[in-house]
ModelCIF file with pLDDT and N, C-alpha, C, O atoms, coordinates in Angstrom:
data_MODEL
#
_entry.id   MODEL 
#
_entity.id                         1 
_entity.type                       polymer 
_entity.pdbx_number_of_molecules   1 
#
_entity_poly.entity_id                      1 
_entity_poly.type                           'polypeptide(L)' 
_entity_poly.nstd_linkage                   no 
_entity_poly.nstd_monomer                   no 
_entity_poly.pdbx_seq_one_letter_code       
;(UNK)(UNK)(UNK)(UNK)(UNK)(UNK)(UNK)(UNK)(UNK)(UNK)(UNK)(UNK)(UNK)(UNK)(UNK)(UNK)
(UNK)(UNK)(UNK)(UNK)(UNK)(UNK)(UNK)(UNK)(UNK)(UNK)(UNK)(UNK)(UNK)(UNK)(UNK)(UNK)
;
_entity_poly.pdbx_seq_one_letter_code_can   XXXXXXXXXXXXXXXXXXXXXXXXXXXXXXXX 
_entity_poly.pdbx_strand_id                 A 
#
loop_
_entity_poly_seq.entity_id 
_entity_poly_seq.num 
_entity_poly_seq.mon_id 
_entity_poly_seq.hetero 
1 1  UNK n 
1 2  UNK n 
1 3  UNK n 
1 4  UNK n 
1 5  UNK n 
1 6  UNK n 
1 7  UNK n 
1 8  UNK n 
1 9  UNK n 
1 10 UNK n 
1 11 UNK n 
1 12 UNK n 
1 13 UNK n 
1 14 UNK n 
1 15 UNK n 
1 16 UNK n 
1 17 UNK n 
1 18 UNK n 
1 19 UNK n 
1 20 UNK n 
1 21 UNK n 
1 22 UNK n 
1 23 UNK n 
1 24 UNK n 
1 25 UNK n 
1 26 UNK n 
1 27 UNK n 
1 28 UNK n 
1 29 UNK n 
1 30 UNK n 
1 31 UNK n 
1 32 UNK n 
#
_struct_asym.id          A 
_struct_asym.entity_id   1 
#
loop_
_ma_qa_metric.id 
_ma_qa_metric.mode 
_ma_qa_metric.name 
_ma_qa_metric.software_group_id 
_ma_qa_metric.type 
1 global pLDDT . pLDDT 
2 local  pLDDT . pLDDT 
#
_ma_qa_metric_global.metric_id      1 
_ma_qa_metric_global.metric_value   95.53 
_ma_qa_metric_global.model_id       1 
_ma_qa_metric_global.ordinal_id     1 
#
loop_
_ma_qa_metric_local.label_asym_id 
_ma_qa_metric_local.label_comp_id 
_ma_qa_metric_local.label_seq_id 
_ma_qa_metric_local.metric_id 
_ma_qa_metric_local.metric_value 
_ma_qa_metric_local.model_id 
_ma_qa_metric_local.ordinal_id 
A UNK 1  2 97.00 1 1  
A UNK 2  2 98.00 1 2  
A UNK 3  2 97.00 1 3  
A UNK 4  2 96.00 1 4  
A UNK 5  2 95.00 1 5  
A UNK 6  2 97.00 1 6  
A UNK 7  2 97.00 1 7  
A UNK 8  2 98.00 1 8  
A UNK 9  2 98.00 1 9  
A UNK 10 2 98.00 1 10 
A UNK 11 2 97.00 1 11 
A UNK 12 2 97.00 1 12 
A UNK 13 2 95.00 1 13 
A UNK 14 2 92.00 1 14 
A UNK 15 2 90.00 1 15 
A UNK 16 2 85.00 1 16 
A UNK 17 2 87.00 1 17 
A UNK 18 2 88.00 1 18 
A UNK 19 2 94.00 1 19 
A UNK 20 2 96.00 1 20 
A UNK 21 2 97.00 1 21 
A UNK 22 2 98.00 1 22 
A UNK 23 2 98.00 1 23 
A UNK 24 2 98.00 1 24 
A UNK 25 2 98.00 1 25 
A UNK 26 2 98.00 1 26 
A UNK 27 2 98.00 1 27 
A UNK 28 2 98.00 1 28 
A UNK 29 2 97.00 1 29 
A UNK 30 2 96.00 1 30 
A UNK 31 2 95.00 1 31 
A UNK 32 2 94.00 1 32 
#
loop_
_atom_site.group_PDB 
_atom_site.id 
_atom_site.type_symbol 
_atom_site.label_atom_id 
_atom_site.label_alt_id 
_atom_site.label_comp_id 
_atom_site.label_asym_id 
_atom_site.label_entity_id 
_atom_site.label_seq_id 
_atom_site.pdbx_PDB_ins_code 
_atom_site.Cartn_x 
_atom_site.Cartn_y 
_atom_site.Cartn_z 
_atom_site.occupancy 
_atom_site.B_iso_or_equiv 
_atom_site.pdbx_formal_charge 
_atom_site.auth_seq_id 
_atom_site.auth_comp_id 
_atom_site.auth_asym_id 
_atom_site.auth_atom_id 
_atom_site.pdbx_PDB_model_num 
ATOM 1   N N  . UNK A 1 1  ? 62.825 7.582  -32.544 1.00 97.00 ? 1  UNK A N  1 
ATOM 2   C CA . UNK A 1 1  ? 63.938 8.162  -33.292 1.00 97.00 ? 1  UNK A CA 1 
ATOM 3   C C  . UNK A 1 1  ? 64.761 9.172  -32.522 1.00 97.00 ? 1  UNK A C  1 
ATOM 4   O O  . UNK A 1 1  ? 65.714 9.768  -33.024 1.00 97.00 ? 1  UNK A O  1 
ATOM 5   N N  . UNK A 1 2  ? 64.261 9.366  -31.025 1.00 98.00 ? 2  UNK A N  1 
ATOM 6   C CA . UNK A 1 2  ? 65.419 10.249 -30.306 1.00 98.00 ? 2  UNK A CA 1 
ATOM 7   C C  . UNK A 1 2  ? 67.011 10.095 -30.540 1.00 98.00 ? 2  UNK A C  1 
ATOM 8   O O  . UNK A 1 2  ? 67.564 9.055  -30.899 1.00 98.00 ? 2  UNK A O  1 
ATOM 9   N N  . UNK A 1 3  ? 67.527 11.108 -30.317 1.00 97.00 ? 3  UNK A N  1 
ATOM 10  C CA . UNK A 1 3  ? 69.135 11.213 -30.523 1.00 97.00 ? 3  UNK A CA 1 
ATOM 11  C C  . UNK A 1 3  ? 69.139 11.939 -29.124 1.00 97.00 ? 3  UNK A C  1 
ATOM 12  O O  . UNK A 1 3  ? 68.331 12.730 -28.635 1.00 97.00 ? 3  UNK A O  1 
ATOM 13  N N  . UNK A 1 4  ? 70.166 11.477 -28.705 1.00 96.00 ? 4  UNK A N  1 
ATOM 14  C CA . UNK A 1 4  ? 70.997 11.163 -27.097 1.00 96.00 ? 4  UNK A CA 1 
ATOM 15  C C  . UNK A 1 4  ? 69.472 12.067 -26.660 1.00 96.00 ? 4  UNK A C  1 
ATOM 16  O O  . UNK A 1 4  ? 68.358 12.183 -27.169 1.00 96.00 ? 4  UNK A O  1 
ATOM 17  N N  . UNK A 1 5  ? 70.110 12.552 -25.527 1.00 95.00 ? 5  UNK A N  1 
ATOM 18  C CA . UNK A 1 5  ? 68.946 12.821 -23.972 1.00 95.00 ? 5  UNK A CA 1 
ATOM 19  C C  . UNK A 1 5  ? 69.269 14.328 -23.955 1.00 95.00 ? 5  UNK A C  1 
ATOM 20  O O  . UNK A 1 5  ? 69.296 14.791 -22.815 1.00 95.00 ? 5  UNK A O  1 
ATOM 21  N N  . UNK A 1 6  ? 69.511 15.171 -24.911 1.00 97.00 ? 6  UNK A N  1 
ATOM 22  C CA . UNK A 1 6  ? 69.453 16.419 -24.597 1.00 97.00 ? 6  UNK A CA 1 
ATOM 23  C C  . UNK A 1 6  ? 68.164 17.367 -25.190 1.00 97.00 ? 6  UNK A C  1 
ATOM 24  O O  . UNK A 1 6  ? 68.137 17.513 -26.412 1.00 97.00 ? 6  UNK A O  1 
ATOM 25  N N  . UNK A 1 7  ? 67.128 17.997 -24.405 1.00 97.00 ? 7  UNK A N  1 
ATOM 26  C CA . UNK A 1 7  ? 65.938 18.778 -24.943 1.00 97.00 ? 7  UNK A CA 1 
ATOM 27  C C  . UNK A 1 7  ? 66.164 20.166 -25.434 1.00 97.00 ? 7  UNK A C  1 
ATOM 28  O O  . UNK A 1 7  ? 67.102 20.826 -24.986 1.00 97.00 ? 7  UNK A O  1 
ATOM 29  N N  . UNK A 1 8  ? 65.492 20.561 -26.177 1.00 98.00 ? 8  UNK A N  1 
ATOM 30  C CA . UNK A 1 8  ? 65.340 21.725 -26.875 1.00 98.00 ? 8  UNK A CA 1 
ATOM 31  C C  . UNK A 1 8  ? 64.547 22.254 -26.559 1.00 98.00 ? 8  UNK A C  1 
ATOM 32  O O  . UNK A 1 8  ? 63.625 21.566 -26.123 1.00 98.00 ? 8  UNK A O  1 
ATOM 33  N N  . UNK A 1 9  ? 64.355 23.723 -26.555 1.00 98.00 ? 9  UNK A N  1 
ATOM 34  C CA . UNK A 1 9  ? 63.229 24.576 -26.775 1.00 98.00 ? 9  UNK A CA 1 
ATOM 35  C C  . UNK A 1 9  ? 63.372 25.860 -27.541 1.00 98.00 ? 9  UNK A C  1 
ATOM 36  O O  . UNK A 1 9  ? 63.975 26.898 -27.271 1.00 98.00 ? 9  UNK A O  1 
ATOM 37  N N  . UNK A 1 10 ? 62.753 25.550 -28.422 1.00 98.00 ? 10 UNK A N  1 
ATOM 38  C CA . UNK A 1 10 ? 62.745 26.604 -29.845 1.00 98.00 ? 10 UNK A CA 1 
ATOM 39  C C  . UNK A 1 10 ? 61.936 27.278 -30.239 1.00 98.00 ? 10 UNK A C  1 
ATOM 40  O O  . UNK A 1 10 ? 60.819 26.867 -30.556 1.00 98.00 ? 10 UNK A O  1 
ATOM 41  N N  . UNK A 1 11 ? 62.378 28.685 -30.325 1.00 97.00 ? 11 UNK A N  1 
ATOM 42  C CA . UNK A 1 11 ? 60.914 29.916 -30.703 1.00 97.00 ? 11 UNK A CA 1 
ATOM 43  C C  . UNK A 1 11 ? 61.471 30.076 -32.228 1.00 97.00 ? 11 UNK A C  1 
ATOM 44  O O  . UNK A 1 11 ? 62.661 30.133 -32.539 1.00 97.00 ? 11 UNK A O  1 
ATOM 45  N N  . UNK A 1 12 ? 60.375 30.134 -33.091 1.00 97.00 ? 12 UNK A N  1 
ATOM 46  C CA . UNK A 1 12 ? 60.936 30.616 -34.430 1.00 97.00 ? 12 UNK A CA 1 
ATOM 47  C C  . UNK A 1 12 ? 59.313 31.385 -34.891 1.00 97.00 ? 12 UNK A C  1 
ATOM 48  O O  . UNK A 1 12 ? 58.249 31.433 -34.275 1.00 97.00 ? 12 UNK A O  1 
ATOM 49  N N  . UNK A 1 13 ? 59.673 31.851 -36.065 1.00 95.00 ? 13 UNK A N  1 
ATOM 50  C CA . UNK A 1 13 ? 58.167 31.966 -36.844 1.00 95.00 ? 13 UNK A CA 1 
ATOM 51  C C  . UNK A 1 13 ? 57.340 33.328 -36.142 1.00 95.00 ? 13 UNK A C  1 
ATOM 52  O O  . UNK A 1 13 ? 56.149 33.613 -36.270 1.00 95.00 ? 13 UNK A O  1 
ATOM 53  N N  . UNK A 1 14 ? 58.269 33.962 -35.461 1.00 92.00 ? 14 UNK A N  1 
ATOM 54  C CA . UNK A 1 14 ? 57.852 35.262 -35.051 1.00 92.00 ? 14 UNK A CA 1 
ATOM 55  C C  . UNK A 1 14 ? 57.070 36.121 -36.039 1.00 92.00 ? 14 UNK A C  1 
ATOM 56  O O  . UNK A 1 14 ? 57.282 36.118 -37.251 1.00 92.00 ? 14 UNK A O  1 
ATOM 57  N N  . UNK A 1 15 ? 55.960 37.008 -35.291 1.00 90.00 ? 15 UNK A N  1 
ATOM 58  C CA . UNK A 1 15 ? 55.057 37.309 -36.086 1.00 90.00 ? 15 UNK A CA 1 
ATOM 59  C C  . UNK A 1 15 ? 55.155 38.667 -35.564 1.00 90.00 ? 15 UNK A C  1 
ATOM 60  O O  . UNK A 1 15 ? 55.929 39.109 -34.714 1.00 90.00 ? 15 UNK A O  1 
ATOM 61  N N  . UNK A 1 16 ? 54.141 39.309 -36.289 1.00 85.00 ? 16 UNK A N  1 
ATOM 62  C CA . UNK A 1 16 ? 53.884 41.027 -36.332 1.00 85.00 ? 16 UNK A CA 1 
ATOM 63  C C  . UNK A 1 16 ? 53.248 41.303 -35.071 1.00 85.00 ? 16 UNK A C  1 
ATOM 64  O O  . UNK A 1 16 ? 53.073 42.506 -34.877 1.00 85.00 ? 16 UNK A O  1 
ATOM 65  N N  . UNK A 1 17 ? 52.872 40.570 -34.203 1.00 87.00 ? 17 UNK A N  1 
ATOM 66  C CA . UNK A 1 17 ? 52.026 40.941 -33.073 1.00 87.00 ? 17 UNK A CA 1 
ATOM 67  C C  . UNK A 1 17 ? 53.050 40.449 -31.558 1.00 87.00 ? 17 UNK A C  1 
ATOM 68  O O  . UNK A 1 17 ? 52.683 40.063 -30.448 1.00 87.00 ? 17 UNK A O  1 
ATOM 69  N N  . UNK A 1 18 ? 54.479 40.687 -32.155 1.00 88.00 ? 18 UNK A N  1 
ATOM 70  C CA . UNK A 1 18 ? 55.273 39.746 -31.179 1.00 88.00 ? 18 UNK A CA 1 
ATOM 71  C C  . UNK A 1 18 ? 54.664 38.620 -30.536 1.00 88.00 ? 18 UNK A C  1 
ATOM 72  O O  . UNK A 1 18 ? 54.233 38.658 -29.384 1.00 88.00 ? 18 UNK A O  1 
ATOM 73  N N  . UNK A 1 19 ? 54.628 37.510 -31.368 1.00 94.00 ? 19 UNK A N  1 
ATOM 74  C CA . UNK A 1 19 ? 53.851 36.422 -30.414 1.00 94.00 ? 19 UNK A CA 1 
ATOM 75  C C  . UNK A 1 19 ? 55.263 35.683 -31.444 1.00 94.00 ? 19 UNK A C  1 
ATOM 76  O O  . UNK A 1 19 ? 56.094 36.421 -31.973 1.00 94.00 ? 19 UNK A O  1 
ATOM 77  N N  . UNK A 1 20 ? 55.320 33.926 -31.599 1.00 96.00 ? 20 UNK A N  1 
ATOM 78  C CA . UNK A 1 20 ? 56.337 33.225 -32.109 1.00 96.00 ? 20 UNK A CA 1 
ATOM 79  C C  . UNK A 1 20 ? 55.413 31.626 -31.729 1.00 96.00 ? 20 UNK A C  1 
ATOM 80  O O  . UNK A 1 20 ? 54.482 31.349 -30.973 1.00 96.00 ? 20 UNK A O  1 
ATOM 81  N N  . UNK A 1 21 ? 56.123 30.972 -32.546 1.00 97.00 ? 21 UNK A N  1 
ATOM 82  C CA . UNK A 1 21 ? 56.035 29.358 -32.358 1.00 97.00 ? 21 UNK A CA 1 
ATOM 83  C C  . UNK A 1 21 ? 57.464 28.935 -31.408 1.00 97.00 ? 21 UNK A C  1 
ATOM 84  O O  . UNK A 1 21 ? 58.609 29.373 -31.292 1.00 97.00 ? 21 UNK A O  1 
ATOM 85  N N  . UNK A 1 22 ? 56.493 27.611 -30.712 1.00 98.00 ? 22 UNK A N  1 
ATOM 86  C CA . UNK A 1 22 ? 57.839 27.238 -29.721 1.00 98.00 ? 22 UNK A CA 1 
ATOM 87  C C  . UNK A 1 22 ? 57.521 26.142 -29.569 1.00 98.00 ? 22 UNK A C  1 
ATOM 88  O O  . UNK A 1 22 ? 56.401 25.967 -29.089 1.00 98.00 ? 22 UNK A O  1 
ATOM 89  N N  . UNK A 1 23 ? 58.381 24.908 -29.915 1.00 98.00 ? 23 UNK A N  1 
ATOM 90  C CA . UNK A 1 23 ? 58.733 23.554 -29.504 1.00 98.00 ? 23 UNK A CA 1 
ATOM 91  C C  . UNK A 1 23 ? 59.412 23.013 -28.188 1.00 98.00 ? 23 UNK A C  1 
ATOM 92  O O  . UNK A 1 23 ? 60.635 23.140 -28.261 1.00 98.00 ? 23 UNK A O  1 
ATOM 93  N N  . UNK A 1 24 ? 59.079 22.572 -27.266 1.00 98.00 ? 24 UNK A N  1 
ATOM 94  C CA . UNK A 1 24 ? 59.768 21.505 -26.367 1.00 98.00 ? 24 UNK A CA 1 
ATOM 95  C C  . UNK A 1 24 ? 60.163 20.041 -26.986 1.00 98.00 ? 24 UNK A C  1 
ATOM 96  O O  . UNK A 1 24 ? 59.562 18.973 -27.103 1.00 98.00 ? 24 UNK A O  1 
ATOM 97  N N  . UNK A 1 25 ? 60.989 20.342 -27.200 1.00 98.00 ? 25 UNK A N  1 
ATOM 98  C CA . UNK A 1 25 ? 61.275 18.704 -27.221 1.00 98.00 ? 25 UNK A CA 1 
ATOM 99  C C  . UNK A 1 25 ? 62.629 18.495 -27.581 1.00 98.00 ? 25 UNK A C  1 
ATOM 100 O O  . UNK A 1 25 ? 63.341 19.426 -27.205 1.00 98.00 ? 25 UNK A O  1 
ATOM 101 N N  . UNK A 1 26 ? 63.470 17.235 -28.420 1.00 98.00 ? 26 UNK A N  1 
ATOM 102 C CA . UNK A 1 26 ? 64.361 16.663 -28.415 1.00 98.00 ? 26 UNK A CA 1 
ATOM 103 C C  . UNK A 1 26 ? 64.650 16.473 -29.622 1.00 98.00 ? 26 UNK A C  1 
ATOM 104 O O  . UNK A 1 26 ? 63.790 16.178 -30.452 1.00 98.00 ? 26 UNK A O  1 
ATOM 105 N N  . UNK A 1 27 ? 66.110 16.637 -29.950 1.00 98.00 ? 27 UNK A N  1 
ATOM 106 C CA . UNK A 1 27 ? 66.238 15.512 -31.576 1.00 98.00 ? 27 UNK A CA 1 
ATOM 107 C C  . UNK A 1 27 ? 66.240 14.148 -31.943 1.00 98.00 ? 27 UNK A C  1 
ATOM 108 O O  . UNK A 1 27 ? 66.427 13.116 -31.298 1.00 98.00 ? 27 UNK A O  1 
ATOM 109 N N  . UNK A 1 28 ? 65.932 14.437 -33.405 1.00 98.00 ? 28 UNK A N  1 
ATOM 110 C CA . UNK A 1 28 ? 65.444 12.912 -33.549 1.00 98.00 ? 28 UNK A CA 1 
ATOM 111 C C  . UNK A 1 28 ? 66.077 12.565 -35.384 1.00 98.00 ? 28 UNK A C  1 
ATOM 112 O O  . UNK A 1 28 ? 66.294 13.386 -36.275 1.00 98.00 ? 28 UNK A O  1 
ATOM 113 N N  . UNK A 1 29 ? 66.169 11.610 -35.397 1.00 97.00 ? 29 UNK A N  1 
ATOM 114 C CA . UNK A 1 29 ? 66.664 11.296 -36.507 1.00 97.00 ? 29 UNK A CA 1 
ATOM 115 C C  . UNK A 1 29 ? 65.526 11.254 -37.733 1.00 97.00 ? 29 UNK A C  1 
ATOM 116 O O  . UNK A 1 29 ? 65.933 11.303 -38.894 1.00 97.00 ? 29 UNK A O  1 
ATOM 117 N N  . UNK A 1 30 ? 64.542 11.192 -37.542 1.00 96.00 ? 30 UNK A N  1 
ATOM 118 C CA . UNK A 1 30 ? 63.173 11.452 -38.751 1.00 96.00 ? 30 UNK A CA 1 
ATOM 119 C C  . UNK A 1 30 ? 62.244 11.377 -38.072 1.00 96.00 ? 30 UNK A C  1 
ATOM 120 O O  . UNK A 1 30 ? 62.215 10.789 -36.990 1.00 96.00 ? 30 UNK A O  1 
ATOM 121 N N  . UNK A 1 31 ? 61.060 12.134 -38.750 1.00 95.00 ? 31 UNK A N  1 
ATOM 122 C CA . UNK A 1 31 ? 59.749 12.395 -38.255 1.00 95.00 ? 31 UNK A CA 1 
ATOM 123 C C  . UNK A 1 31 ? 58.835 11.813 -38.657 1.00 95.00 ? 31 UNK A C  1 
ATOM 124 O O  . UNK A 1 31 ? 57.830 12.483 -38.899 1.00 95.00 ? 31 UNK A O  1 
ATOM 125 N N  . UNK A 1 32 ? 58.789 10.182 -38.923 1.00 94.00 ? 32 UNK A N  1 
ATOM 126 C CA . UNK A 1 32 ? 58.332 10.019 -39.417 1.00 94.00 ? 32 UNK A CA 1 
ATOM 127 C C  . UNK A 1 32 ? 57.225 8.904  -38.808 1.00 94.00 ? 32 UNK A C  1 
ATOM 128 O O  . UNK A 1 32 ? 56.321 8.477  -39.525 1.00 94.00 ? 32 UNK A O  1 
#
């Protein structure tokens, strides 16, 4: 389900201990 060839990397979900969630990857049209 990729959409074109451009990657991401995304911090979100930051927490109280400065730490965060982080994704590599790409868009996609569903996760399914």
């Amino acid at each position: 389900g990729q959409i074109g060839n451009v990657a991401y990397g995304v911090c979100y979900n930051t927490d109280e201990e400065d730490g965060f969630d982080y994704i590599a990857g790409v868009e996609v049209a569903d996760a399914a």
